[in-house]
Protein backbone atom coordinates (compact mmCIF):
# COMPACT_ATOMS: atom_id res chain seq x y z
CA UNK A 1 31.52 8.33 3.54
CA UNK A 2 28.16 9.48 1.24
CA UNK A 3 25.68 7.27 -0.06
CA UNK A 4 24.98 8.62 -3.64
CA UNK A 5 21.11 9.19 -4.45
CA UNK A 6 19.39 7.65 -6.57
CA UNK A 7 18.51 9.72 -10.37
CA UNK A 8 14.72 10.09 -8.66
CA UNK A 9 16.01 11.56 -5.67
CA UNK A 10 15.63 8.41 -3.72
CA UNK A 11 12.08 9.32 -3.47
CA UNK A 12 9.24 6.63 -4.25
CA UNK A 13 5.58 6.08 -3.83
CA UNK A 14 4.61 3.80 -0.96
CA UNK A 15 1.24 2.62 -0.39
CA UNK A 16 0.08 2.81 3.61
CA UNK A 17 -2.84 0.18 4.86
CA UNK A 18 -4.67 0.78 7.27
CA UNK A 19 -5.18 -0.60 10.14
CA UNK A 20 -1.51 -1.63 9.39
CA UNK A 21 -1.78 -5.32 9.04
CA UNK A 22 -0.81 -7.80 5.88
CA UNK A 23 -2.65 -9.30 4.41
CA UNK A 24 -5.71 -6.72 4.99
CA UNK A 25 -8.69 -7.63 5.50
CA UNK A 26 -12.05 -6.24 3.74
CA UNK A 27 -13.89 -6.63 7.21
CA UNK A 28 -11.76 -3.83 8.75
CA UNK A 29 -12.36 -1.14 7.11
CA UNK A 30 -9.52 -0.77 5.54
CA UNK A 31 -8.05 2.63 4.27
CA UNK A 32 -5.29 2.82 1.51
CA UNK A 33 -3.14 6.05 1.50
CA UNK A 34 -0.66 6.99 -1.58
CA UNK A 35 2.08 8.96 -0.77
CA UNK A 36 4.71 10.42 -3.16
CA UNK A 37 6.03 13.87 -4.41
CA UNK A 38 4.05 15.42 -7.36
CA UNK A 39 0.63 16.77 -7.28
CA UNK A 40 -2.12 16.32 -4.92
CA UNK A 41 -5.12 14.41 -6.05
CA UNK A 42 -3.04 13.01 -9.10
CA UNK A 43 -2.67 9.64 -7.61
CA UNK A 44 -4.17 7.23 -10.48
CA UNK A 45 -5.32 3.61 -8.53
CA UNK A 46 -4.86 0.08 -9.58
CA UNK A 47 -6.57 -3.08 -9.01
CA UNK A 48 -5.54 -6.66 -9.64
CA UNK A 49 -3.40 -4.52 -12.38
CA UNK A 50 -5.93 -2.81 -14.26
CA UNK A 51 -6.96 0.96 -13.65
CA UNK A 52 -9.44 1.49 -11.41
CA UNK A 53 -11.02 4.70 -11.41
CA UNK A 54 -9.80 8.23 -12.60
CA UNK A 55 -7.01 10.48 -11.16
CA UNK A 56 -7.94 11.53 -8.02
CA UNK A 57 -7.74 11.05 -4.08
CA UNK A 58 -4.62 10.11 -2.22
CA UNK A 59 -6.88 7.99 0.17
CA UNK A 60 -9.77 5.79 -0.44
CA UNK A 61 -11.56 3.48 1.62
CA UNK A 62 -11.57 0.03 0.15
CA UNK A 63 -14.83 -2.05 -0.46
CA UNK A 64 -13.62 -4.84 -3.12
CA UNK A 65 -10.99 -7.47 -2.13
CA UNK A 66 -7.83 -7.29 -4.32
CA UNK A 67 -4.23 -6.32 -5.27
CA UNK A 68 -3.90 -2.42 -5.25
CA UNK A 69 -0.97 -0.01 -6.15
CA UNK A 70 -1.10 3.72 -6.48
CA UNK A 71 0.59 5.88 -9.31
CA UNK A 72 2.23 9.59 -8.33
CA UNK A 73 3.41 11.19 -10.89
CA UNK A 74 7.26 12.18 -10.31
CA UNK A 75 7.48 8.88 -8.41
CA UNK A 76 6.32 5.88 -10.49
CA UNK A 77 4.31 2.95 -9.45
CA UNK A 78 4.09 1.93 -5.24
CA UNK A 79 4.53 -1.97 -4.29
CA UNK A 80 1.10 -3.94 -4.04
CA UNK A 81 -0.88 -4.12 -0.86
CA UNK A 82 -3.76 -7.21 -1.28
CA UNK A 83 -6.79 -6.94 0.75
CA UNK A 84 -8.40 -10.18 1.09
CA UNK A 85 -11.91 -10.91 2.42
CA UNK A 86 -11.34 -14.48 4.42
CA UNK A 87 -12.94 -15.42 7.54
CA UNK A 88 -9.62 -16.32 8.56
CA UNK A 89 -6.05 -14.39 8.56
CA UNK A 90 -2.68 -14.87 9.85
CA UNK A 91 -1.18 -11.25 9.51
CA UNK A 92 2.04 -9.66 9.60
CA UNK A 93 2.69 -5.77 10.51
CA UNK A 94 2.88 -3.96 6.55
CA UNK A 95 5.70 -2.82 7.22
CA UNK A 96 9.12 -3.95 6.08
CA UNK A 97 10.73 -6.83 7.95
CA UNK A 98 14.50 -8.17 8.68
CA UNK A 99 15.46 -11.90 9.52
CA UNK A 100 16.16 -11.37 13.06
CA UNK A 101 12.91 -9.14 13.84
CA UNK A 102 10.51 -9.97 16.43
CA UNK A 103 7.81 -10.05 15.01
CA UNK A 104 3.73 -10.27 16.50
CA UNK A 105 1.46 -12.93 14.41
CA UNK A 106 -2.13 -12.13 14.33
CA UNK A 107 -4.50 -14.98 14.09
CA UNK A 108 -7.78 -13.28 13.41
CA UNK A 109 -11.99 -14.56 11.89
């Protein structure tokens, strides 16, 4: 059999942390990436869902705590990555998990 695509192609805007750990953590050093089809250095950038900034780079370093998603155009809104600045984090690999997974806790100050 064929799975049908979807009307956009199947194609939509993630949003890559990194290091890749959830929640982030301002203390890293963390790097957001936006990746989707459309035009380079159109990505428009949210935060705690108002715009933040103009249109412009696909990757920013972060230095505010928050919720951020990324716009592309051709793609539509990415899910929300928060980046959190506690002294202390239990994280999760940001990446998509199945009941069943083995999955590595990270207890980190």
């Amino acid at each position: 059999g064929w799975c049908p695509l979807s009307p956009a192609g199947a194609q939509t805007t993630q949003l890559l942390v990194q290091p890749p750990w959830t929640p982030a953590v301002l203390w890293d050093r963390v790097t957001l990436t936006c990746q989707g089809s459309g035009t380079a250095g159109a990505t428009t950038w949210y935060r705690n869902g108002q715009r933040w900034g103009l249109q412009g780079p696909d990757q920013f370093r972060v230095t505010e705590s928050g919720t951020y998603t990324c716009d592309r155009p051709g793609t539509g809104l990415s899910p929300s990555v928060s980046v959190v600045n506690e002294r202390l984090v239990l994280q999760v690999p940001a990446r998509a998990l199945l009941e069943g997974d083995m999955v590595t806790l990270c207890c980190r100050r």
